[in-house]
Protein backbone atom coordinates (compact mmCIF):
# COMPACT_ATOMS: atom_id res chain seq x y z
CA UNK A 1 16.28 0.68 0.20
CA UNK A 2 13.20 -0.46 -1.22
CA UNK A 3 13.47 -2.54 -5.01
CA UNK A 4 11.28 -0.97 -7.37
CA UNK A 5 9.73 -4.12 -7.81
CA UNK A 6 8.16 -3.96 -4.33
CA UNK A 7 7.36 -0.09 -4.79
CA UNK A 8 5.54 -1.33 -8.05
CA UNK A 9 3.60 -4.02 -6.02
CA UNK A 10 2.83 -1.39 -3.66
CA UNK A 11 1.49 1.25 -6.14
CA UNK A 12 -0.58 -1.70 -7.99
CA UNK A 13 -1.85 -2.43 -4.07
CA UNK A 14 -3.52 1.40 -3.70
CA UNK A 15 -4.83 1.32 -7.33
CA UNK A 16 -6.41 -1.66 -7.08
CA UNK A 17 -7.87 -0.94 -3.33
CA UNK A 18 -9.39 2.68 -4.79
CA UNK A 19 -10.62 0.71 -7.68
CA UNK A 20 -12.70 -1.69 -6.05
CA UNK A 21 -13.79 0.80 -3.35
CA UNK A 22 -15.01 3.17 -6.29
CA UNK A 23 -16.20 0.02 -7.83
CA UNK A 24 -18.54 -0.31 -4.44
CA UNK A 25 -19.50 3.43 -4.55
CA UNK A 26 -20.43 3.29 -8.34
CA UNK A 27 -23.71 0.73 -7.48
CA UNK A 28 -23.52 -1.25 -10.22
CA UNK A 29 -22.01 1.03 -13.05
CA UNK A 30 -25.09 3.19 -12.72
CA UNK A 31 -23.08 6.34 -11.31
CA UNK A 32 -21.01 7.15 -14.02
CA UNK A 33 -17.59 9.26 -11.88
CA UNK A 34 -16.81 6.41 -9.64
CA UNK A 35 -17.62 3.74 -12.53
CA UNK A 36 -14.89 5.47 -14.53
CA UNK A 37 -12.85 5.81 -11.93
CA UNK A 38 -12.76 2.28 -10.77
CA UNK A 39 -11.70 1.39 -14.41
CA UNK A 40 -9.04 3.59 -14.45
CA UNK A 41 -7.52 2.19 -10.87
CA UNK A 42 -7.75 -1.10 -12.05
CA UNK A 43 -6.02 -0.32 -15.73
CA UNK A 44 -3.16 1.32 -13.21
CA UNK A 45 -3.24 -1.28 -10.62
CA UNK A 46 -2.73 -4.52 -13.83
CA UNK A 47 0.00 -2.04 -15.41
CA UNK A 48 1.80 -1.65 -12.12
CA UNK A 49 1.78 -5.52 -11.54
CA UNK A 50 2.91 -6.57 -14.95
CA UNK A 51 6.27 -4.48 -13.91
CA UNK A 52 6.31 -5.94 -10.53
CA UNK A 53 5.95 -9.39 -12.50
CA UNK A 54 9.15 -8.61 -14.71
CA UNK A 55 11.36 -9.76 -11.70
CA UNK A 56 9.03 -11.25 -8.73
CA UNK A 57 8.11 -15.01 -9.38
CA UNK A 58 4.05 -14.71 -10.25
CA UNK A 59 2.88 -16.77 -7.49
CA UNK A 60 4.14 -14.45 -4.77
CA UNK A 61 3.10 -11.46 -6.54
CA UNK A 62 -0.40 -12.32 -6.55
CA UNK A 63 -0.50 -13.98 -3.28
CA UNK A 64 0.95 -10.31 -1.91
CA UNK A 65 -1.25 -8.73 -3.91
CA UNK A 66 -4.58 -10.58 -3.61
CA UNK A 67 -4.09 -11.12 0.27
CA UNK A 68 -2.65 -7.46 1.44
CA UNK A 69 -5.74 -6.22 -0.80
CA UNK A 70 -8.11 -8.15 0.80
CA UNK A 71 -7.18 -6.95 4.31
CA UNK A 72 -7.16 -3.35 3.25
CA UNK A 73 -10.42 -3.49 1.37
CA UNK A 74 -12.39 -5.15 4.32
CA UNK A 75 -10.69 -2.27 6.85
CA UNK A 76 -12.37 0.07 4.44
CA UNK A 77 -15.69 -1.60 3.74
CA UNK A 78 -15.76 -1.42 7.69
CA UNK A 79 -14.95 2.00 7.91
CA UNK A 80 -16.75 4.09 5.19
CA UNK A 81 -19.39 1.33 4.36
CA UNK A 82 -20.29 0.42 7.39
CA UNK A 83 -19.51 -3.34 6.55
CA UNK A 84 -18.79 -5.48 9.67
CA UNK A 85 -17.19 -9.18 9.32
CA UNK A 86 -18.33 -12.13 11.70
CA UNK A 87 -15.31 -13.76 13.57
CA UNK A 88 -15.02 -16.35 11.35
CA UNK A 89 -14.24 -13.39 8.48
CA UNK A 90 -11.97 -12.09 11.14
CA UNK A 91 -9.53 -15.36 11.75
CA UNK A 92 -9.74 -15.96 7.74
CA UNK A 93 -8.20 -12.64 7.04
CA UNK A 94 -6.16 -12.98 9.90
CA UNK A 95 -4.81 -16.40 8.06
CA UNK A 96 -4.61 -14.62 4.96
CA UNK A 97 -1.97 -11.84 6.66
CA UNK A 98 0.04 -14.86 8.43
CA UNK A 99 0.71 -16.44 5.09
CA UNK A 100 1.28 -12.49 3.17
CA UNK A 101 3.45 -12.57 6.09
CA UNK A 102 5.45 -15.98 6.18
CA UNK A 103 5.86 -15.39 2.40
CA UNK A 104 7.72 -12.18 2.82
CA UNK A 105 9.65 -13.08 6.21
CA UNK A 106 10.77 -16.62 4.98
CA UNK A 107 10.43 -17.34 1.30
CA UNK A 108 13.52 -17.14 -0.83
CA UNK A 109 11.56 -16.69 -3.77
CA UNK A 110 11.29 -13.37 -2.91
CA UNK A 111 14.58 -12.03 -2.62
CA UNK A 112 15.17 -10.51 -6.24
């Protein structure tokens, strides 16, 4: 079974993906439903990590956070915004899931 921790890091994961995709779609706070949308994502995504920071040592929640987010995010910039990365984008982000991964495979930090 899952800790709640993790389902907390999770949950702060999808609100902080909407949020910065809304954050994209509200063009510079000048379209008012996905301006206040992205603010509320974000508000959920900082409450959701301060729980998942309760038990999980900072660094590794952040590191999950920040580098699972970033690979999510630039799948969706690619898919509804028509973003594309270069290859040297690609093998970054690529480095940025080895080390989300490494952290969670072999770290004892993050056994709670």
């Amino acid at each position: 079974m899952i800790d709640k921790s993790y389902l907390y890091l999770m949950g702060a994961i999808v609100c902080e993906v909407f949020a910065t995709s809304c954050l994209k779609a509200c063009d510079g706070f000048t379209r008012w439903v996905p301006a206040a949308l992205s603010i509320a994502g974000y508000c959920c995504a900082f409450y959701l990590l301060s729980q998942t920071m309760r038990t999980i040592p900072t660094g590794l929640v952040y590191a999950i956070w920040s580098g699972v987010g970033i690979v999510l995010i630039s799948a969706i910039g690619f898919v509804f915004f028509k973003q594309s990365l270069d290859l040297p984008a690609i093998i970054g982000i690529a480095l940025i899931m080895l080390g989300v991964l490494v952290i969670n495979l072999f770290s004892r930090s993050t056994q709670i």
